[in-house]
N, C-alpha and C. Protein backbone atom coordinates (compact mmCIF):
# COMPACT_ATOMS: atom_id res chain seq x y z
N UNK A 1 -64.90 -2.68 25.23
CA UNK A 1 -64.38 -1.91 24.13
C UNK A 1 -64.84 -0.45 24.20
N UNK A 2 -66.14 -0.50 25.06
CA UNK A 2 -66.23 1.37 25.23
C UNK A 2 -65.60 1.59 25.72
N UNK A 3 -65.40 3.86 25.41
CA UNK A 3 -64.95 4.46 26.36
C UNK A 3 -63.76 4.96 25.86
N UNK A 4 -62.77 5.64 26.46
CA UNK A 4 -61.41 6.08 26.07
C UNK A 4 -60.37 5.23 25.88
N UNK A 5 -59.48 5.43 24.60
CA UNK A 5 -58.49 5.10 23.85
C UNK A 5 -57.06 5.75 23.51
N UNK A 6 -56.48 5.51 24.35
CA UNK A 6 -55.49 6.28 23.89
C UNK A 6 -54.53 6.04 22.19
N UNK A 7 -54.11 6.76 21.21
CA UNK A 7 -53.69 5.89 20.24
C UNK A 7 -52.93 6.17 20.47
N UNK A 8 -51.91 5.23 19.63
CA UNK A 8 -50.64 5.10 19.66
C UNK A 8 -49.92 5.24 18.21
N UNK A 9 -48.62 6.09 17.66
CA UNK A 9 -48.50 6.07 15.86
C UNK A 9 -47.77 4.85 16.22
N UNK A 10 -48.10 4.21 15.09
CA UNK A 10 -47.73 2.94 14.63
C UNK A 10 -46.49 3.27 14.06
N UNK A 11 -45.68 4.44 14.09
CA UNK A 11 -44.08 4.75 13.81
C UNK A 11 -43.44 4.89 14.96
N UNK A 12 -43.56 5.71 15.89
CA UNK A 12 -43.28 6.12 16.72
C UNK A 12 -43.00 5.81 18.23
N UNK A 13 -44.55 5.06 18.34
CA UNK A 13 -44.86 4.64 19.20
C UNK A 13 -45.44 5.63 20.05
N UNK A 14 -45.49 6.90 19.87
CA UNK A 14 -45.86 7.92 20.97
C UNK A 14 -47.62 8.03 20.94
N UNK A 15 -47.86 8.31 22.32
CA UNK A 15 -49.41 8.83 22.68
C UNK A 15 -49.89 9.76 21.40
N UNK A 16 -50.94 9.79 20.82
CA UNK A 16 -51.28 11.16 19.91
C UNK A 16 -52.02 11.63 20.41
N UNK A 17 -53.28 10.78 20.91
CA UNK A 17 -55.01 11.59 21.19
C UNK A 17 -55.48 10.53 21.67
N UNK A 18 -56.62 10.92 22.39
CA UNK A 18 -57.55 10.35 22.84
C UNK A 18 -58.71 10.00 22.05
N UNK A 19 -59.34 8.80 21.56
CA UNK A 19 -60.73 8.82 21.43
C UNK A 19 -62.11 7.97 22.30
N UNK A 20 -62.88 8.60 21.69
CA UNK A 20 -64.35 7.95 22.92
C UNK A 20 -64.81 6.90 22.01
N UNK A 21 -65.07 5.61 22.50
CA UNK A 21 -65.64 4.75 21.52
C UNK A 21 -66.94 4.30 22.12
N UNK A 22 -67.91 4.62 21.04
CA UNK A 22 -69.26 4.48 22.25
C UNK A 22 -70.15 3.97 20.79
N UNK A 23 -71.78 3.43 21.42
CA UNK A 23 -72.39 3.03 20.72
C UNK A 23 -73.47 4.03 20.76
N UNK A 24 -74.27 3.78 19.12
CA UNK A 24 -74.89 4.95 18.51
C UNK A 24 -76.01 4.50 19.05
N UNK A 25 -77.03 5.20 18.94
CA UNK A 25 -78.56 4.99 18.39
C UNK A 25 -79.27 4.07 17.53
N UNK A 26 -78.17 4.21 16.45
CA UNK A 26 -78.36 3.12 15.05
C UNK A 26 -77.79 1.62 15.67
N UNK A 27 -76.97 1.46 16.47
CA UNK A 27 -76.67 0.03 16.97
C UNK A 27 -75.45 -0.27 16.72
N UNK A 28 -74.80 0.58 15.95
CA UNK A 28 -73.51 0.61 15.47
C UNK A 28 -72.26 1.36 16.08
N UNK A 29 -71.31 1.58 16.02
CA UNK A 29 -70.29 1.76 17.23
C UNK A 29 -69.17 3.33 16.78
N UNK A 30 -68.87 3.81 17.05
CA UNK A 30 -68.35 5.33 16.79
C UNK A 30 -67.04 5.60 17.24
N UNK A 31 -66.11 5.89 17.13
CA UNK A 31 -65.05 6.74 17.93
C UNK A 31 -64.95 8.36 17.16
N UNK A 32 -64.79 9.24 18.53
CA UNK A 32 -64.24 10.21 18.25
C UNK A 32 -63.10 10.95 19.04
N UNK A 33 -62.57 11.81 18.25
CA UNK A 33 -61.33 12.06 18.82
C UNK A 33 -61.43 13.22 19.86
N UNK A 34 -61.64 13.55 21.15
CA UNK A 34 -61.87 14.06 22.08
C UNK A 34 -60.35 15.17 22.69
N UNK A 35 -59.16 14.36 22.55
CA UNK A 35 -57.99 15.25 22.83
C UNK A 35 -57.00 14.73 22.21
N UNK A 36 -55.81 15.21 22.40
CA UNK A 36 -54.62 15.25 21.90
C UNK A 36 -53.72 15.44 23.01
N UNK A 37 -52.38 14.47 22.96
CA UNK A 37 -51.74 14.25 23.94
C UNK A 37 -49.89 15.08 23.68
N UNK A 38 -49.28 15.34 24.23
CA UNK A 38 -48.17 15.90 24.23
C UNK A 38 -47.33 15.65 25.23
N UNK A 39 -46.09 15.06 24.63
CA UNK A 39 -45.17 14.08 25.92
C UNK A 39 -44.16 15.23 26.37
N UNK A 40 -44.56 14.84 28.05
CA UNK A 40 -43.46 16.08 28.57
C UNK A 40 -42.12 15.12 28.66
N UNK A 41 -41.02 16.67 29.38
CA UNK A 41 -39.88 15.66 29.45
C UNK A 41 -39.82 14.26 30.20
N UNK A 42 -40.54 14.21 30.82
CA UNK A 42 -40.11 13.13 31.68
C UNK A 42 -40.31 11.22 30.90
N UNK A 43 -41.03 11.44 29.58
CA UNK A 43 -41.29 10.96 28.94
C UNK A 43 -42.99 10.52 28.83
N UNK A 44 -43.47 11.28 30.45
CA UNK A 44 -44.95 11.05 30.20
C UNK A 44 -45.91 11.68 29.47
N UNK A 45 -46.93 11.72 29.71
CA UNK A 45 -47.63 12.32 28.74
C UNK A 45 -49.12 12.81 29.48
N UNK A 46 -49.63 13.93 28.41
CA UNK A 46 -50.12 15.11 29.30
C UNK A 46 -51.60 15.61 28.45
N UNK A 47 -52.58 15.86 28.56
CA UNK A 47 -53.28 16.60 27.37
C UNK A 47 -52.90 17.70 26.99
N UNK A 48 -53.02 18.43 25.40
CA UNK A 48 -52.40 19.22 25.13
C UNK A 48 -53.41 20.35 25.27
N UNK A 49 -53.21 21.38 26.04
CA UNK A 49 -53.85 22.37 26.58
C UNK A 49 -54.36 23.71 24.70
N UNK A 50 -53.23 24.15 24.72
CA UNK A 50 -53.55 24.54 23.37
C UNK A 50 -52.65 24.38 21.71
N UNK A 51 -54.30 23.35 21.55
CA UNK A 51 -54.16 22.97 20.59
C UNK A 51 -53.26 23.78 19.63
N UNK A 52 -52.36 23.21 18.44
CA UNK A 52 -52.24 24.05 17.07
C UNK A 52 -53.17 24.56 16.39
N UNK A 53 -53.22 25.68 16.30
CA UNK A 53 -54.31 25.97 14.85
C UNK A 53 -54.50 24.84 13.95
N UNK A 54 -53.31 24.54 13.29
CA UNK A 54 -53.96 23.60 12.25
C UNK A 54 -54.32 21.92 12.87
N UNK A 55 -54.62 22.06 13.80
CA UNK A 55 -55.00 20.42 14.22
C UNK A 55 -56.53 20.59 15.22
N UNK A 56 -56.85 22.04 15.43
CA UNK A 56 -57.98 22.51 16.33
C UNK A 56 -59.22 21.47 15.36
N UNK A 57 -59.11 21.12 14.28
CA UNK A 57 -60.57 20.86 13.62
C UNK A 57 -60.18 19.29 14.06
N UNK A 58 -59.09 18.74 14.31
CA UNK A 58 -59.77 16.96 14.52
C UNK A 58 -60.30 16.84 15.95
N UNK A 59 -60.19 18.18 16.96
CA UNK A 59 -61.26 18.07 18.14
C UNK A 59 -62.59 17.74 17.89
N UNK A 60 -63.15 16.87 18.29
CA UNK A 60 -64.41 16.19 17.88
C UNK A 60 -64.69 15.61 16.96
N UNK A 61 -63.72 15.58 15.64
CA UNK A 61 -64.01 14.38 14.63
C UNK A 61 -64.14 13.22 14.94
N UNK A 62 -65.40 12.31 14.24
CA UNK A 62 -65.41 10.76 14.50
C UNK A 62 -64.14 10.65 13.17
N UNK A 63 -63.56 9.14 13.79
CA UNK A 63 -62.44 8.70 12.90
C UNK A 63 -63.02 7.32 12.84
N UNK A 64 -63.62 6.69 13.46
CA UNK A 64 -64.55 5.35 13.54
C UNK A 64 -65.63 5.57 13.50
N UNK A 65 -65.76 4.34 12.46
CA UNK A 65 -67.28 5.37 11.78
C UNK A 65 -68.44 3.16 11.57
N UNK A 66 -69.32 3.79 12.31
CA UNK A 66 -70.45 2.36 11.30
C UNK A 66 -69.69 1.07 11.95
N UNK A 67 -69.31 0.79 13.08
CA UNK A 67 -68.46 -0.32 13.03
C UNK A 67 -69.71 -1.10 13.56
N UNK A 68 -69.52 -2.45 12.98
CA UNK A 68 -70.60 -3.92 13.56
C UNK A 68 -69.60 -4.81 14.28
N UNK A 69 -70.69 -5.29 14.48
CA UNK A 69 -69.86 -6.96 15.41
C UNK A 69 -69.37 -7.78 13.66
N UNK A 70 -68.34 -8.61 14.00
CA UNK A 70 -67.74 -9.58 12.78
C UNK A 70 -66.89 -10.45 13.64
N UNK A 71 -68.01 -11.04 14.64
CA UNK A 71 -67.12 -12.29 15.34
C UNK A 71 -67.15 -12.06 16.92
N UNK A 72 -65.99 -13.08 17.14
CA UNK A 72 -65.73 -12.56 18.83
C UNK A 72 -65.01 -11.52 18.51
N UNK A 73 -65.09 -10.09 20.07
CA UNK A 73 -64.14 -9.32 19.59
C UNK A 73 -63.46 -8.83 18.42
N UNK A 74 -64.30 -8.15 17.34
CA UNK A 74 -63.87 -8.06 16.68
C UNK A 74 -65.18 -7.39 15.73
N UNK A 75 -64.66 -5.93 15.11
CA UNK A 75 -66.05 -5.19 14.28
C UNK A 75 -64.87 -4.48 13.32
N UNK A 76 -65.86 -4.74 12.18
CA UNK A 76 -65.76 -3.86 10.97
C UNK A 76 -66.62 -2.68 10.85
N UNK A 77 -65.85 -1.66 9.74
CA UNK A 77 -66.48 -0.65 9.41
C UNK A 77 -65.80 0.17 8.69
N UNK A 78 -65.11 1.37 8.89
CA UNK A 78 -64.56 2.58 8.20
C UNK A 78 -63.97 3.26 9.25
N UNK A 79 -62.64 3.36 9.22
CA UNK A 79 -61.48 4.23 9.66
C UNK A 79 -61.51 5.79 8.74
N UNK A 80 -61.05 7.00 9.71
CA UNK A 80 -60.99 8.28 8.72
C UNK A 80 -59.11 8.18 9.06
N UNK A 81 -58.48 9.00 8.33
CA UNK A 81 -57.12 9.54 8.84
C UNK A 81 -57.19 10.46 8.87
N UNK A 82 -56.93 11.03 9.76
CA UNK A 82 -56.56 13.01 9.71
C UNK A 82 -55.45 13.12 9.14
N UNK A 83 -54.28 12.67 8.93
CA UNK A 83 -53.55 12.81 8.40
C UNK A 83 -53.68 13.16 7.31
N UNK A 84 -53.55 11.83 6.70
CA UNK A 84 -53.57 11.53 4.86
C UNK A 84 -55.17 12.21 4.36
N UNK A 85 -56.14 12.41 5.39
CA UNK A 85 -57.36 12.97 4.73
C UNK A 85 -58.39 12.11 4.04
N UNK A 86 -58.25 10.67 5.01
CA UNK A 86 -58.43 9.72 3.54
C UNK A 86 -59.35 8.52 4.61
N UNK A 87 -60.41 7.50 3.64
CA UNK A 87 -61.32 6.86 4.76
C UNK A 87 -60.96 5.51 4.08
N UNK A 88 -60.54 4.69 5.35
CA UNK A 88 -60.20 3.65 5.42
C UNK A 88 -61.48 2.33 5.59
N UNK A 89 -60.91 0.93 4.97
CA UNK A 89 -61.81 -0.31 5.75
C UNK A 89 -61.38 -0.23 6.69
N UNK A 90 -62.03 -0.57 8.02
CA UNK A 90 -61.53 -0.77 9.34
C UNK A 90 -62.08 -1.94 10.25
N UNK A 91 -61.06 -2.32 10.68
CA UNK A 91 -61.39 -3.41 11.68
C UNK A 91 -60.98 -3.34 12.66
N UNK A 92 -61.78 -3.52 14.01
CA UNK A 92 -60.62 -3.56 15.21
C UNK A 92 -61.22 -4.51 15.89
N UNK A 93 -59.77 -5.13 16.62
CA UNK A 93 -60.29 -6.76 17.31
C UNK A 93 -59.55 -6.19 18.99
N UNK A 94 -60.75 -6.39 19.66
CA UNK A 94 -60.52 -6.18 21.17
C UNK A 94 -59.29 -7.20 21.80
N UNK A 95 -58.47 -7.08 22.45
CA UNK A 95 -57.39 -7.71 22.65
C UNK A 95 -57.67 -8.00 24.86
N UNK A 96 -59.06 -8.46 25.18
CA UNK A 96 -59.28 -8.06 26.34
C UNK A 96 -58.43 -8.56 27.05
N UNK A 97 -57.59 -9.65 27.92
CA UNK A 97 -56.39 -9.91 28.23
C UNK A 97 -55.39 -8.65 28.33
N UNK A 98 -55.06 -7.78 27.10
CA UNK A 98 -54.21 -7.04 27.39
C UNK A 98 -54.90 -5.23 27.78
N UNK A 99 -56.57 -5.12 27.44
CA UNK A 99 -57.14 -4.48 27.21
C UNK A 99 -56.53 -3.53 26.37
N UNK A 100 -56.58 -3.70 24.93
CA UNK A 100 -56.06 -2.88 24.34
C UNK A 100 -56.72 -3.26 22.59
N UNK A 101 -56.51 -2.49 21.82
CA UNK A 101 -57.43 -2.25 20.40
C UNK A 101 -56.74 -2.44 19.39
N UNK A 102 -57.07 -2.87 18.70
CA UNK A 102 -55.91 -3.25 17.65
C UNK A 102 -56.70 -2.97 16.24
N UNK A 103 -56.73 -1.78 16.11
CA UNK A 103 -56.95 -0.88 14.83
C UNK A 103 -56.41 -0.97 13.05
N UNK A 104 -57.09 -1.97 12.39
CA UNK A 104 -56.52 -2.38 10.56
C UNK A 104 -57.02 -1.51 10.31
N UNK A 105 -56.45 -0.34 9.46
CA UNK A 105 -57.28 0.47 8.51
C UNK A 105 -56.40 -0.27 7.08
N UNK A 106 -57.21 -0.27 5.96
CA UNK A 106 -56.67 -1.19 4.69
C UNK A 106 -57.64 -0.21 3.50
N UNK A 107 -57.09 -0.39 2.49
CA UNK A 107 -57.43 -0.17 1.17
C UNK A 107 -58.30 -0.87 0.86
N UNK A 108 -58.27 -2.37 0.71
CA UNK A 108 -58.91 -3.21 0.25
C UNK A 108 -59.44 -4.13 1.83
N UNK A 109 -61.09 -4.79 1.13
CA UNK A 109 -61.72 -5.06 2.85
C UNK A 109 -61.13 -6.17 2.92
N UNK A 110 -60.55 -6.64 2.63
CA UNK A 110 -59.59 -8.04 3.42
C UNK A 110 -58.65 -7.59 4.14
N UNK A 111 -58.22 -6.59 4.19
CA UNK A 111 -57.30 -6.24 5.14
C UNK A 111 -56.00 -6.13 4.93
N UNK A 112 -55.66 -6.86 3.54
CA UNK A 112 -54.47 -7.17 3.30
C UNK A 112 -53.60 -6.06 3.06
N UNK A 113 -53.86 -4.59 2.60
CA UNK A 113 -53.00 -3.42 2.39
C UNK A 113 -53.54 -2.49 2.95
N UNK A 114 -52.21 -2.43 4.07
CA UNK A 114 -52.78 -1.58 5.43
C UNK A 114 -52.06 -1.52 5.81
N UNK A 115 -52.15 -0.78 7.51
CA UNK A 115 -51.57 -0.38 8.65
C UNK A 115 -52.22 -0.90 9.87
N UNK A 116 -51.55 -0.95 11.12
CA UNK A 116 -52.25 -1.55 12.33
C UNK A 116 -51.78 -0.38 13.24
N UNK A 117 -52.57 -0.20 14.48
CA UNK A 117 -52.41 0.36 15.32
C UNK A 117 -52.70 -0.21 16.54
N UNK A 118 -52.03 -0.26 17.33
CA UNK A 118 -52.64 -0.79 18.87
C UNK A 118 -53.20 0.14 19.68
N UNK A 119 -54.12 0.53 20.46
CA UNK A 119 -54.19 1.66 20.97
C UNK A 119 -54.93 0.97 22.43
N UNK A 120 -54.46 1.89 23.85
CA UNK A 120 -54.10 1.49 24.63
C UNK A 120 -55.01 2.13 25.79
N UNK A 121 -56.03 1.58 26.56
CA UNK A 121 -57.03 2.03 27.45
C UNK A 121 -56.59 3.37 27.74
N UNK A 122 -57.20 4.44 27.96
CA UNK A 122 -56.59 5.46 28.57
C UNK A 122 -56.68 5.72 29.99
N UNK A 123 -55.71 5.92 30.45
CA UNK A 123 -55.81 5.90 32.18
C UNK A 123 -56.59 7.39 32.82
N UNK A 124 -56.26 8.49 31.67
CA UNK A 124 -57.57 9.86 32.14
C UNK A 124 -58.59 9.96 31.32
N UNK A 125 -59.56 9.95 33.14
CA UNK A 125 -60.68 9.86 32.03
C UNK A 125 -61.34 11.25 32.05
């Protein structure tokens, strides 16, 4: 589960950013958002060299925050959104078979009112 992540919008389907998911000091587990991705024509996708002004501040934000173990594969904690501005319950359950992350951010900690994200090893590292 360490290491780079590519996400994916759960509308869209397109690359957004990269994050690093690594473990703290405290024992507990982190992601932060390291780059931002921008699909050329060809439909692939590229890091985005310069940033927008208004998106320069989620360079280096953690968005995974405090996550523990809660099982096999699988840790809770607190999701941020850059978007909405807003901090989520979060869970993500390692999907190792497909190597890929499967990101609940929810309102409430059961999970039940939410969004999912899959997000997908990143191939640059």
């Amino acid at each position: 589960m360490l290491g780079y992540w590519d996400t994916v919008d759960d509308r869209t389907g397109d690359r957004r950013g990269r994050v690093y998911v690594y473990k703290a000091t405290d024992g507990k587990y982190y992601g932060k958002i390291v780059s931002l991705y921008k699909k050329n024509a060809d439909g692939s996708y590229s890091i985005l060299d310069n940033v927008p002004q208004e998106w320069r501040h989620v360079i280096g934000m953690v968005i995974i925050k405090e996550l523990e173990p809660d099982g096999d594969n699988v840790m809770k904690g607190r999701c941020y959104d850059p978007e909405s501005q807003k901090t989520y319950y979060g869970k993500i359950t390692y999907k190792q078979d497909k190597d890929q992350l499967i990101l609940r951010g929810s309102i409430d900690k059961l999970g039940v009112l939410g969004r999912s994200q899959t997000w997908l090893r990143s191939k640059i590292q």
